[in-house]
C-alpha atoms as a PDB file:
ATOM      1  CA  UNK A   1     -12.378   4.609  13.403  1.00  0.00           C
ATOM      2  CA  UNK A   2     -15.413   2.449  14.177  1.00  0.00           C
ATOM      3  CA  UNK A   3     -16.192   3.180  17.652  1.00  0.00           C
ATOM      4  CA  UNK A   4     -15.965  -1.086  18.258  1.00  0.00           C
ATOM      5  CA  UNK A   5     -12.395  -0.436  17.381  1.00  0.00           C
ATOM      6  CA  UNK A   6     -11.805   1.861  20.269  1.00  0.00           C
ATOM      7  CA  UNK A   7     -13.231   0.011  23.034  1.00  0.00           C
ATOM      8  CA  UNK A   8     -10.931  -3.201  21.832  1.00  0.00           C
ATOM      9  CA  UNK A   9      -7.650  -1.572  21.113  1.00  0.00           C
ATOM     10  CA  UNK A  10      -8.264  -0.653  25.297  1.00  0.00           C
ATOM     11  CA  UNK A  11      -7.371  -3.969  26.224  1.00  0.00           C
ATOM     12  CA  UNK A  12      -5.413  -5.441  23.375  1.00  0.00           C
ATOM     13  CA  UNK A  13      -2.460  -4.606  21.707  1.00  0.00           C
ATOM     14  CA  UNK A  14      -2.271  -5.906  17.479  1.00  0.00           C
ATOM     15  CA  UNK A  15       0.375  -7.357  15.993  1.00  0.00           C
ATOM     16  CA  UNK A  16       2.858  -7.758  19.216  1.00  0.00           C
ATOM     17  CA  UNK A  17       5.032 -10.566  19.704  1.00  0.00           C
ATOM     18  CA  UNK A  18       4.296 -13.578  22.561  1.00  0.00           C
ATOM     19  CA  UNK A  19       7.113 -12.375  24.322  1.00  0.00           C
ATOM     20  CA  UNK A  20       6.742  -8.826  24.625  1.00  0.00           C
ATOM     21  CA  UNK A  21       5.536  -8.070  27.946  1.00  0.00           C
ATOM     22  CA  UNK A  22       7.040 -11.173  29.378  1.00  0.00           C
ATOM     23  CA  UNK A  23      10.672  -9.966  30.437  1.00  0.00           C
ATOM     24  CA  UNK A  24      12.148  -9.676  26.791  1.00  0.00           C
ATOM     25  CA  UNK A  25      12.413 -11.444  23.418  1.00  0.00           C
ATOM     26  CA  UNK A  26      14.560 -14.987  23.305  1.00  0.00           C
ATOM     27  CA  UNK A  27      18.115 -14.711  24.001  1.00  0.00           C
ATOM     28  CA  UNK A  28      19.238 -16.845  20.973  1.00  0.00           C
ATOM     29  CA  UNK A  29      21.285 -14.397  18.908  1.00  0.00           C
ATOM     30  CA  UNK A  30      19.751 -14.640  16.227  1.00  0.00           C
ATOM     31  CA  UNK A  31      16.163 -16.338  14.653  1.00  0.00           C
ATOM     32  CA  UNK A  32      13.981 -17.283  11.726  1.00  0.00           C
ATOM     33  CA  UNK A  33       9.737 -18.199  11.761  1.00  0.00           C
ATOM     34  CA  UNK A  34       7.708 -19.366   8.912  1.00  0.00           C
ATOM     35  CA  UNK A  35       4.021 -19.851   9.486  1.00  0.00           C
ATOM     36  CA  UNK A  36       1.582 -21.493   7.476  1.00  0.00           C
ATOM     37  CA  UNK A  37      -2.359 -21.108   8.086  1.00  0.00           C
ATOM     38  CA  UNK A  38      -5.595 -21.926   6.505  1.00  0.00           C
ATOM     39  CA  UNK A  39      -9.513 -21.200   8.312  1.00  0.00           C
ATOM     40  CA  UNK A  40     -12.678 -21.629   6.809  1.00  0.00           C
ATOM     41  CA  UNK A  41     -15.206 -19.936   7.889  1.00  0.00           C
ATOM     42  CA  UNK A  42     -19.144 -21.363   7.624  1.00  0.00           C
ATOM     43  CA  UNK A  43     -22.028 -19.968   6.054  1.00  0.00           C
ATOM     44  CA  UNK A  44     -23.906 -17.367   8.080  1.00  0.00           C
ATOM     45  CA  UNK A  45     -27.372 -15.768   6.980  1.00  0.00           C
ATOM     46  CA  UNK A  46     -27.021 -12.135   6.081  1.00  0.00           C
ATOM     47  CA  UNK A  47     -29.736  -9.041   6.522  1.00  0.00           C
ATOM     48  CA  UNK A  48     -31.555  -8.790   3.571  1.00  0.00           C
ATOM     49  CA  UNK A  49     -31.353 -12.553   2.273  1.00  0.00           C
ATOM     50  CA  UNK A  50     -28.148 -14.450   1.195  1.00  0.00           C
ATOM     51  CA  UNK A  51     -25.257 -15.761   2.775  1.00  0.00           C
ATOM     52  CA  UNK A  52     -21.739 -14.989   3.432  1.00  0.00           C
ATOM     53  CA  UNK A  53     -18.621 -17.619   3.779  1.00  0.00           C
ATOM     54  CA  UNK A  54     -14.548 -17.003   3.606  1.00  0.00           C
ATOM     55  CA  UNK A  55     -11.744 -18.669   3.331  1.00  0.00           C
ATOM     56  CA  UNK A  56      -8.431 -17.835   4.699  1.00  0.00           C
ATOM     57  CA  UNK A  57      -4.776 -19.128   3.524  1.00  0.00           C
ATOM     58  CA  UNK A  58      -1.788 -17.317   4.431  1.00  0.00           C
ATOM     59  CA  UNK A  59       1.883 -17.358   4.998  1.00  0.00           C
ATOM     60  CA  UNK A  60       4.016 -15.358   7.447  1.00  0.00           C
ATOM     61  CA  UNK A  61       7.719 -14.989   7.597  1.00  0.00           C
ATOM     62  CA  UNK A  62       9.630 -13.080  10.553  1.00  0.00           C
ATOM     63  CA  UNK A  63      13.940 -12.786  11.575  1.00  0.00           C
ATOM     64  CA  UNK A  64      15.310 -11.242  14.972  1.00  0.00           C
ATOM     65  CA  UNK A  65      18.195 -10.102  15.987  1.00  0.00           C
ATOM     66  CA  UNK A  66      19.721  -8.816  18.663  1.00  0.00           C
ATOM     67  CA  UNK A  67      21.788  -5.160  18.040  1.00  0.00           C
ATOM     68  CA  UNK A  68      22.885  -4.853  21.347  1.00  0.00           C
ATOM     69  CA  UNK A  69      22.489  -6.310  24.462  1.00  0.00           C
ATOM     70  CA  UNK A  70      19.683  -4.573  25.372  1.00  0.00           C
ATOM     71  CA  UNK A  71      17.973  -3.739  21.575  1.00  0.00           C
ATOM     72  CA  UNK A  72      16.161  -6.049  19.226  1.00  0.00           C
ATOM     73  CA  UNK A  73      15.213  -5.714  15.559  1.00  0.00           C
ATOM     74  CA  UNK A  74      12.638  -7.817  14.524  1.00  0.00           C
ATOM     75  CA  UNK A  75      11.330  -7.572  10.803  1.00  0.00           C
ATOM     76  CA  UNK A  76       8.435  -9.430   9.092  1.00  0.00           C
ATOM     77  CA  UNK A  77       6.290 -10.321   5.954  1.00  0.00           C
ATOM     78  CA  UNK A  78       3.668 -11.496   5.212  1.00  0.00           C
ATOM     79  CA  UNK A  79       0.775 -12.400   2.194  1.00  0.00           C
ATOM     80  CA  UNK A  80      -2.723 -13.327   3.030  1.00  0.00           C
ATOM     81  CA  UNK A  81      -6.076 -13.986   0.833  1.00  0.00           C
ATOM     82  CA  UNK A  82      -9.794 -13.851   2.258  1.00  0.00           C
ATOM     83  CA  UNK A  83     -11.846 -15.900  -0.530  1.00  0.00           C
ATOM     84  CA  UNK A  84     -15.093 -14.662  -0.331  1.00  0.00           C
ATOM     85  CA  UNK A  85     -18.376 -16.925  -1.315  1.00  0.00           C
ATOM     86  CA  UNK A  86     -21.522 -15.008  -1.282  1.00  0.00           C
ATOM     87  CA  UNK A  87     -25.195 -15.936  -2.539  1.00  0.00           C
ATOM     88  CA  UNK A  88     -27.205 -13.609  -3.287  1.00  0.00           C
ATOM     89  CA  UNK A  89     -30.551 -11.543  -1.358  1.00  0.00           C
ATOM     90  CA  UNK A  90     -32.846  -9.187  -2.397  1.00  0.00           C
ATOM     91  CA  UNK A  91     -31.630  -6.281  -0.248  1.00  0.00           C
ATOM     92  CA  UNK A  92     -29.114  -3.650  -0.643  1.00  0.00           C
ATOM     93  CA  UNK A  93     -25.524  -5.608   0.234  1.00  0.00           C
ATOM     94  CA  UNK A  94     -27.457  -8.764  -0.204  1.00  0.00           C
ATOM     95  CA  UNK A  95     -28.428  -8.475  -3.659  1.00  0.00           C
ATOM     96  CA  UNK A  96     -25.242  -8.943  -5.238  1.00  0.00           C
ATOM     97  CA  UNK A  97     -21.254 -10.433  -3.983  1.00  0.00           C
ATOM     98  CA  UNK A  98     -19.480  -7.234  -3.525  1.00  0.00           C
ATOM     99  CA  UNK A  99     -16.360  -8.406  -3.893  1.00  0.00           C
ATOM    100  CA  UNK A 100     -14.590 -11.843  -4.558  1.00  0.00           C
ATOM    101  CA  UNK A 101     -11.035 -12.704  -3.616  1.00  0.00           C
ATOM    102  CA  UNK A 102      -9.174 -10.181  -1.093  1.00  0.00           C
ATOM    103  CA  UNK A 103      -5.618 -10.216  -1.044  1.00  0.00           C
ATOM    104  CA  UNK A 104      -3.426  -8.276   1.851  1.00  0.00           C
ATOM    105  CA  UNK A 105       0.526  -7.944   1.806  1.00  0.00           C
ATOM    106  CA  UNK A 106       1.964  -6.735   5.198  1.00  0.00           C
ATOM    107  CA  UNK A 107       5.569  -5.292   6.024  1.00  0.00           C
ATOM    108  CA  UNK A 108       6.606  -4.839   9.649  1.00  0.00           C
ATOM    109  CA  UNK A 109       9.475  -3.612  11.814  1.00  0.00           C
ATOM    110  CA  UNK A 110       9.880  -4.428  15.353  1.00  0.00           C
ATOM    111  CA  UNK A 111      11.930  -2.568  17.769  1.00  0.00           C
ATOM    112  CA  UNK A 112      12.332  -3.941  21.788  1.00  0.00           C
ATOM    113  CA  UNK A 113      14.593  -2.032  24.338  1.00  0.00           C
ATOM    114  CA  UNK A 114      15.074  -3.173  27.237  1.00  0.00           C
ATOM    115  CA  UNK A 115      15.624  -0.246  30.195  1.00  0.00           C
ATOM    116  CA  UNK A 116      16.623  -1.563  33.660  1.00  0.00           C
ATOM    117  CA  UNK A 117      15.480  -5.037  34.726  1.00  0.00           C
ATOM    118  CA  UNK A 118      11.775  -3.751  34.686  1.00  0.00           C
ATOM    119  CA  UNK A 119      10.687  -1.757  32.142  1.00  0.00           C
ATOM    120  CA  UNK A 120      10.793  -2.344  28.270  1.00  0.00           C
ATOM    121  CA  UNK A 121       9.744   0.044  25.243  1.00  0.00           C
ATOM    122  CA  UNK A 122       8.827  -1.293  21.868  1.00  0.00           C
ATOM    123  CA  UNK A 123       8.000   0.098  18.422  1.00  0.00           C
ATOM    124  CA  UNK A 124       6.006  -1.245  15.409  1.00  0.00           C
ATOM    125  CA  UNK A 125       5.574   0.208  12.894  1.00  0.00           C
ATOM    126  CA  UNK A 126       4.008  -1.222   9.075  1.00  0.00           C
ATOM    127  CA  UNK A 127       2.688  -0.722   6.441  1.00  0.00           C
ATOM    128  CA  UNK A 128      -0.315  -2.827   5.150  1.00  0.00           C
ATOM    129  CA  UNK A 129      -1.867  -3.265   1.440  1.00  0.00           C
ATOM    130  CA  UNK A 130      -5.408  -5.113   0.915  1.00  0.00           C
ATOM    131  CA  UNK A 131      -7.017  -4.828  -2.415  1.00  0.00           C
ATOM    132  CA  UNK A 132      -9.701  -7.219  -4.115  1.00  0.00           C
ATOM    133  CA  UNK A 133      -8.167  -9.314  -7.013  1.00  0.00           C
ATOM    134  CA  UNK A 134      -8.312  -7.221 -10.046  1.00  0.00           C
ATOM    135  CA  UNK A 135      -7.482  -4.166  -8.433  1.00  0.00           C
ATOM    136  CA  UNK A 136      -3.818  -2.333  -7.507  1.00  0.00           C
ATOM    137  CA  UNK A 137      -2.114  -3.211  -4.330  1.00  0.00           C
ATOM    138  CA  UNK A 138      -1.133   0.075  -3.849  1.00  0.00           C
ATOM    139  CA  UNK A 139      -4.462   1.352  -4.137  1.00  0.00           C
ATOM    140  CA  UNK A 140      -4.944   0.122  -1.111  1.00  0.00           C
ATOM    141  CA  UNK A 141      -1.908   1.121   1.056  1.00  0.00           C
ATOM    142  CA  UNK A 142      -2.396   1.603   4.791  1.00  0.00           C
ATOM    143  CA  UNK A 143       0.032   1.774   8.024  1.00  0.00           C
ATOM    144  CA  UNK A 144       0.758   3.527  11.290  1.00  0.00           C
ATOM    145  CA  UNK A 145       2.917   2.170  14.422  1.00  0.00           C
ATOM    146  CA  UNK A 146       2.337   0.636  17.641  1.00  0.00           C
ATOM    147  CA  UNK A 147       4.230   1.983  20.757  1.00  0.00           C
ATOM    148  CA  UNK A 148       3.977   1.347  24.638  1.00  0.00           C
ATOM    149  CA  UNK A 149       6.261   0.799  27.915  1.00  0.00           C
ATOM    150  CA  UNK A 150       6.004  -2.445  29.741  1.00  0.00           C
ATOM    151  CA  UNK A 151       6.588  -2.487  33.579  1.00  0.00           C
ATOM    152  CA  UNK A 152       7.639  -5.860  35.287  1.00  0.00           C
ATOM    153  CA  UNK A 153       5.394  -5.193  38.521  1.00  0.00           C
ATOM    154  CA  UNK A 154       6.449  -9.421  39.675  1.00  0.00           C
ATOM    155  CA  UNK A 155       7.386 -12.413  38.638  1.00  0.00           C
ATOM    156  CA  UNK A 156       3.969 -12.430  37.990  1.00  0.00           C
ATOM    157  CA  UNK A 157       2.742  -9.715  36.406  1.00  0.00           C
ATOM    158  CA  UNK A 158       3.969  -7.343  33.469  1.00  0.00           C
ATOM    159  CA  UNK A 159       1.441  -4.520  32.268  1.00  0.00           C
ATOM    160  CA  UNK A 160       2.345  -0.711  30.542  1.00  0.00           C
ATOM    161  CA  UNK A 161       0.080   1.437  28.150  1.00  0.00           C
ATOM    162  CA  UNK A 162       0.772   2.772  24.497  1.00  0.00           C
ATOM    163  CA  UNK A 163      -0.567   3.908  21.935  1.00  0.00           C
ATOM    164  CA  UNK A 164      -1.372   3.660  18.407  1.00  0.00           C
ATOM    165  CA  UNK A 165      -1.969   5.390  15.405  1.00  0.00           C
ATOM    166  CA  UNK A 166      -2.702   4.207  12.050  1.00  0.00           C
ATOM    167  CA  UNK A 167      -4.053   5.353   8.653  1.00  0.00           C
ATOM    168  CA  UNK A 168      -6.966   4.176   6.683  1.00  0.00           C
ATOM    169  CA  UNK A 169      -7.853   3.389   3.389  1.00  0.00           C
ATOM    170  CA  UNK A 170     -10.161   6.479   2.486  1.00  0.00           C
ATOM    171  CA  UNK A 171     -10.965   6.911   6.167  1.00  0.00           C
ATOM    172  CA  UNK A 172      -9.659   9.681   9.104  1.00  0.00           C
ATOM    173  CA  UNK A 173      -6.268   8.239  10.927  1.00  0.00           C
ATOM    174  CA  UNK A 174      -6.866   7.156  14.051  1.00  0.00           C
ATOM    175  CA  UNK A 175      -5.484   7.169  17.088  1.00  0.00           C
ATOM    176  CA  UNK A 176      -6.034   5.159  20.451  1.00  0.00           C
ATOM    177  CA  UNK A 177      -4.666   3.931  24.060  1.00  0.00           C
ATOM    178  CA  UNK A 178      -3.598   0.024  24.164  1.00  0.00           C
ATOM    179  CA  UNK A 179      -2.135  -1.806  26.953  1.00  0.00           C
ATOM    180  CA  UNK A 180       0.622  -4.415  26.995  1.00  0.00           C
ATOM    181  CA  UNK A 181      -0.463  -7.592  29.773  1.00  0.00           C
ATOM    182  CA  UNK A 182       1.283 -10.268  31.025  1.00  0.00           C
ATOM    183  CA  UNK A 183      -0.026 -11.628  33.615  1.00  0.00           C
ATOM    184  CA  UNK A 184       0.483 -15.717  35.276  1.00  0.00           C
ATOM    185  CA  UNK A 185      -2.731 -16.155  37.708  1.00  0.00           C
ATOM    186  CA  UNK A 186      -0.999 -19.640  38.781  1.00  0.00           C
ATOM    187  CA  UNK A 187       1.826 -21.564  37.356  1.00  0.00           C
ATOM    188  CA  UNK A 188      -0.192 -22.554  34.627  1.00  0.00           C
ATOM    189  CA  UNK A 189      -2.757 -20.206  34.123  1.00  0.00           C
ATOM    190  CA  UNK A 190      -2.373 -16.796  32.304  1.00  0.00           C
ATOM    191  CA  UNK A 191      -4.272 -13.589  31.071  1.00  0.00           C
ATOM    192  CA  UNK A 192      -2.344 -11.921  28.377  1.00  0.00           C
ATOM    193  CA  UNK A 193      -2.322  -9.988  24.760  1.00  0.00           C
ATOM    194  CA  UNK A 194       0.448 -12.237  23.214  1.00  0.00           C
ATOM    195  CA  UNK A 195       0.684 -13.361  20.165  1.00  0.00           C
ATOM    196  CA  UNK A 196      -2.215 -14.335  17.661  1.00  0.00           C
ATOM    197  CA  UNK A 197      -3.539 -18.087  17.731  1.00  0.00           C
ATOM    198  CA  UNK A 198      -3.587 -20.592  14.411  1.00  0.00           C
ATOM    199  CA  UNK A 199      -6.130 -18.784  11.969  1.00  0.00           C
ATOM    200  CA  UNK A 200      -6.276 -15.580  14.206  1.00  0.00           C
ATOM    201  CA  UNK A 201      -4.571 -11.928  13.432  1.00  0.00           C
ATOM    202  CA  UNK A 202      -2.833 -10.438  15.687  1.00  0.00           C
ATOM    203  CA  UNK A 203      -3.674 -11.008  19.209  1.00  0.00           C
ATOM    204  CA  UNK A 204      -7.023 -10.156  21.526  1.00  0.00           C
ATOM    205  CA  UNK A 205      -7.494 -10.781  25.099  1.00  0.00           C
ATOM    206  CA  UNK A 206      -6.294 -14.668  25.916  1.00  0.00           C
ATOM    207  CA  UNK A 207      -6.887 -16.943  28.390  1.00  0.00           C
ATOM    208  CA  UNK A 208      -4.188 -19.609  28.335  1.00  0.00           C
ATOM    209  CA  UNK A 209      -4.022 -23.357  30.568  1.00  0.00           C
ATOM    210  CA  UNK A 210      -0.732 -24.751  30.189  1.00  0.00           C
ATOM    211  CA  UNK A 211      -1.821 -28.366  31.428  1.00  0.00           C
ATOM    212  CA  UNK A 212       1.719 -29.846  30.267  1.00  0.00           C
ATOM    213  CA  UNK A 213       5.018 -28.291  28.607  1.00  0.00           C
ATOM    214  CA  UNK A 214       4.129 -29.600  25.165  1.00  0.00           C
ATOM    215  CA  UNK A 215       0.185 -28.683  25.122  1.00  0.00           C
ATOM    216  CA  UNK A 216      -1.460 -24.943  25.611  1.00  0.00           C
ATOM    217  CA  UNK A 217      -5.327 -24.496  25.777  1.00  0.00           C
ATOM    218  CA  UNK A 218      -6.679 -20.914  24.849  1.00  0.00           C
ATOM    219  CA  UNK A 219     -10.015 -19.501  25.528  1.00  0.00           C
ATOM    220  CA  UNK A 220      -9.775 -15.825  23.802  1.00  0.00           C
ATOM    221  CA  UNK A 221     -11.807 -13.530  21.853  1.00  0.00           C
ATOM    222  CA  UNK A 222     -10.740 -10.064  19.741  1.00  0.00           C
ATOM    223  CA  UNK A 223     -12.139  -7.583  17.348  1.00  0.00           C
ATOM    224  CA  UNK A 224     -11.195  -7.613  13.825  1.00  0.00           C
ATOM    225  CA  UNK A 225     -11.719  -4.864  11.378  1.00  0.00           C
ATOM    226  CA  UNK A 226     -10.489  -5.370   7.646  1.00  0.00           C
ATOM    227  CA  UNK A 227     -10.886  -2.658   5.112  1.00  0.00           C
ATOM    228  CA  UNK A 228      -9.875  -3.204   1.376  1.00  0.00           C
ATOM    229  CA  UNK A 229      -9.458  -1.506  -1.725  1.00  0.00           C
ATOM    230  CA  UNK A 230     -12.578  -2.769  -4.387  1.00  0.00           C
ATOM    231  CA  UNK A 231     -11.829  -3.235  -8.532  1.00  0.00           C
ATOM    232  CA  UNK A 232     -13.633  -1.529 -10.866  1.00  0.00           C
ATOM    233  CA  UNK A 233     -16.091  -4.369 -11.775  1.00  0.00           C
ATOM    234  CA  UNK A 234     -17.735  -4.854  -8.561  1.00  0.00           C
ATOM    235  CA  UNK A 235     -21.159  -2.668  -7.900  1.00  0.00           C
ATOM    236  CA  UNK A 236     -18.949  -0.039  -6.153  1.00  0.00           C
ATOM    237  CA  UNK A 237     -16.032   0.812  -8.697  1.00  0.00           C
ATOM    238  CA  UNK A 238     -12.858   1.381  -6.999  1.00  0.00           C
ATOM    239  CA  UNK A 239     -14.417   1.696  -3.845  1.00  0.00           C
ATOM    240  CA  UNK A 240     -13.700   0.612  -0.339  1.00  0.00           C
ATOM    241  CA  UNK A 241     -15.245  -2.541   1.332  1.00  0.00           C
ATOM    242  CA  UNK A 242     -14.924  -3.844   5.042  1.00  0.00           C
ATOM    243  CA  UNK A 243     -15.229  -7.031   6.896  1.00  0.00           C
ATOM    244  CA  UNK A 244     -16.094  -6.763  10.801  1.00  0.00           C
ATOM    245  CA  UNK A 245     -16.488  -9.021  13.727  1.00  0.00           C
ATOM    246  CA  UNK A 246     -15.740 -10.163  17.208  1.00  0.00           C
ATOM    247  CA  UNK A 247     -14.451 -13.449  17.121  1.00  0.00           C
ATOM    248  CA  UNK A 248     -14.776 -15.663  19.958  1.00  0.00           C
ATOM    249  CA  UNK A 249     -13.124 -18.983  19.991  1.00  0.00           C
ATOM    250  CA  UNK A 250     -11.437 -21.853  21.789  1.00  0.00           C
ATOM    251  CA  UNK A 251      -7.548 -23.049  20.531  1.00  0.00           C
ATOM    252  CA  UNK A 252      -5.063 -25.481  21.490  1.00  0.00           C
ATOM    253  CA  UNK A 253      -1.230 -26.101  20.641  1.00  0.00           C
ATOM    254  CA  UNK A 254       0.776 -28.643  20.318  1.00  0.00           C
ATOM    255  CA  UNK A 255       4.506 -28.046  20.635  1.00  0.00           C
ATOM    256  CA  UNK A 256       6.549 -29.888  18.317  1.00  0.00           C
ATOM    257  CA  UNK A 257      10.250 -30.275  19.629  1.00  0.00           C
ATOM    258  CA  UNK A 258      12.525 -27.170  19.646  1.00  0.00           C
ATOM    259  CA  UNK A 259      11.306 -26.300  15.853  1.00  0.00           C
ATOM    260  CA  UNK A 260       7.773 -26.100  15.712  1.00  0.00           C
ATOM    261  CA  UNK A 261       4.583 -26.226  16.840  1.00  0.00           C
ATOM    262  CA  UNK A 262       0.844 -26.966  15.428  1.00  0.00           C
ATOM    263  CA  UNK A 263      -1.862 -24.689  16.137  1.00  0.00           C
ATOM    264  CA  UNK A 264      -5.827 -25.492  16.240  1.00  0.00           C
ATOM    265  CA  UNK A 265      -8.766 -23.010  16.463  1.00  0.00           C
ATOM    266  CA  UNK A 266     -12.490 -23.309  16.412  1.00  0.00           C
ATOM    267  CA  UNK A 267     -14.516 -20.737  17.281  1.00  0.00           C
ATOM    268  CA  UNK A 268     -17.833 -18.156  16.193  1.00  0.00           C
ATOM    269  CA  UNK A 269     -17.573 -14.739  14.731  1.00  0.00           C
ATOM    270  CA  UNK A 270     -20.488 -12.656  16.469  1.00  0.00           C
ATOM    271  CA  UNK A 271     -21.384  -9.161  15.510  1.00  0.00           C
ATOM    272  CA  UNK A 272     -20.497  -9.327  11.877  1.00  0.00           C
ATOM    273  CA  UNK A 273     -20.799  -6.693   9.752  1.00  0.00           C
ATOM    274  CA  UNK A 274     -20.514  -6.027   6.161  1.00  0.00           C
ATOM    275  CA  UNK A 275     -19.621  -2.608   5.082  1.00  0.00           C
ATOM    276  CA  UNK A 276     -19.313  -1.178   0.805  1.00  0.00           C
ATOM    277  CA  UNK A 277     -18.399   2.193   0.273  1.00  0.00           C
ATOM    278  CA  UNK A 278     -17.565   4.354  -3.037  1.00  0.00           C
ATOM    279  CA  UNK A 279     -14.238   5.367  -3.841  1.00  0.00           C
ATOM    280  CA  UNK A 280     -14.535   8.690  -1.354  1.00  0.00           C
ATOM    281  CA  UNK A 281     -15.385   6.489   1.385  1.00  0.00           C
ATOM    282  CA  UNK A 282     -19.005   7.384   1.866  1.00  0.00           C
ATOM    283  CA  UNK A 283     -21.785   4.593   2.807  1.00  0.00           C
ATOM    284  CA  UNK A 284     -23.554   3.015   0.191  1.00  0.00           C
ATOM    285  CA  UNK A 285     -24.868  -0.207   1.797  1.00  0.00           C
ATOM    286  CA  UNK A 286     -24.211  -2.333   5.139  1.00  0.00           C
ATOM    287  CA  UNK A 287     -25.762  -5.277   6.414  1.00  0.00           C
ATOM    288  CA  UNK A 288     -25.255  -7.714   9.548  1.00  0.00           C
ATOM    289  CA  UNK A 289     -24.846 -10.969   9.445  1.00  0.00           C
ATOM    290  CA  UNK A 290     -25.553 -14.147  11.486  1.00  0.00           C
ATOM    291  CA  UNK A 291     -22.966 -15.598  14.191  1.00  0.00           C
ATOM    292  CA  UNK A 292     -20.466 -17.434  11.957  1.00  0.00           C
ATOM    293  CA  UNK A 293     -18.830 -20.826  12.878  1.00  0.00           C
ATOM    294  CA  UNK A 294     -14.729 -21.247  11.690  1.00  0.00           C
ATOM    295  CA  UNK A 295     -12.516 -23.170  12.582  1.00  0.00           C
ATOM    296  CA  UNK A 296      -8.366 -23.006  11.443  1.00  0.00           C
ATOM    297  CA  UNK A 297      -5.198 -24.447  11.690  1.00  0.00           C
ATOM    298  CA  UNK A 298      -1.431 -22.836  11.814  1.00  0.00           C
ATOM    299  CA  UNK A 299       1.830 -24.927  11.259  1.00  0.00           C
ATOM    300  CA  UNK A 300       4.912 -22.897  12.736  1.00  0.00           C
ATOM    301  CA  UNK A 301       8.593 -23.456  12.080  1.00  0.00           C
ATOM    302  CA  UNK A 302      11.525 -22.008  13.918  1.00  0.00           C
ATOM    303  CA  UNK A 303      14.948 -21.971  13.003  1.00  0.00           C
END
């Protein structure tokens, strides 16, 4: 696990729902989410000569349900591809694009119990794919699960640790302390690891204004790690590459009605890193890159 990855997973918990933390999920018996999102993100300079840009498009599709008064299944999909435009250096990772078109399939489960009127446990585990176009899905099979306890301390404040523990493609598992925060400063002001924001995935540490009941303002930042499975055309055959970075950015949301809501993001990915490996996993090449401008957009639907 890249030590980066360690420090972050400290204070922020992947992949869990807005509400988790927050007293429980929504008491509507039953419910449906599709979510729609495209980022681009800008040309940065990369060690060695040549640059690196991305975009993003995915689609995201979750269902709840409550089993019994106190336990909730929640299941999800989802399909996502990182196109990948590099020009080329005269360095090591520079010197040629080491891989094109990423694509990433993701299955979850959700489980929320709810224990007294202050604690809650939850469960997630999933299962992850992400392979460059031209090479197997399941080549590149991940997953693991994502468990902590809540504690409703106030009105104010909910907070509990966890843990997770996840596989990697051609890498040791891993296994590290997270912790679940919910926590209203004011009436409008929050600190929290909810849910991701417009072109973001999964969720980091979030500031959130909520100046009106239609409009939220977000000042956040995360880390993001993505490891794929390469083809066999690429200048590291069936080998592993990996896309790092702390994104900092700014977001807003507009609620749309009971239904929906639109979802802006503009932001800088700083300490990017660009990893290619051979099909055991061992280093062939890695090279920085400059602080990255993107900026995305997410149209959610609820039913």
């Amino acid at each position: 696990m890249h030590p980066l990855t360690a420090v972050w997973f400290g204070v922020t918990l992947l992949f869990i729902p807005s509400w988790v933390g927050a007293g429980g999920p929504p008491a509507n018996a039953w419910g449906l989410s599709v979510e729609a999102l495209g980022a681009h993100q800008f040309s940065a300079d990369r060690d060695g000569g040549g640059t690196v840009a991305m975009d993003e498009t995915a689609l995201r599709i979750g269902v709840s349900r409550p089993l019994t008064p106190s336990l909730r299944l929640g299941l999800s999909l989802g399909y996502t591809e990182f196109a990948y435009d590099f020009t080329a250096g005269a360095q090591e990772l520079a010197a040629a694009a080491p891989w094109s078109t990423i694509r990433s399939a993701r299955a979850g489960v959700s489980l929320n119990a709810r224990l007294g009127e202050r604690w809650t446990l939850f469960a997630l585990p999933s299962i992850r794919w992400a392979a460059e176009d031209g090479a197997a899905l399941d080549d590149g099979a991940f997953g693991g699960v994502l468990a902590a306890a809540s504690y409703r301390v106030s009105d104010r404040l909910t907070i509990g640790p966890g843990f997770g523990a996840f596989s990697e493609i051609e890498g040791d598992a891993s296994l590290f302390p997270i912790l679940a925060l919910d926590w209203r400063l004011t009436d409008t002001l929050s600190l929290n690891t909810g849910g991701g924001l417009a072109a973001s995935r999964g969720p980091g540490l979030v500031l959130e204004w909520r100046p009106a009941d239609a409009w939220t303002l977000s000042l956040g930042a995360r880390y993001e790690n993505e490891r794929f499975r390469l083809n066999d055309q690429g200048p590291a055959p069936n080998g592993v590459g990996q896309d790092s970075s702390i994104p900092v950015y700014l977001g807003v949301v507009r609620t749309l009605g009971r239904f929906g809501s639109l979802s802006l993001i503009a932001g800088a990915k700083t300490a990017g890193n660009l990893r290619l490996e051979n099909a055991q996993g061992d280093k062939l090449a890695a090279a920085d890159y400059a602080t990255a401008p993107f900026a995305g957009v997410t149209l959610k639907v609820r039913f």
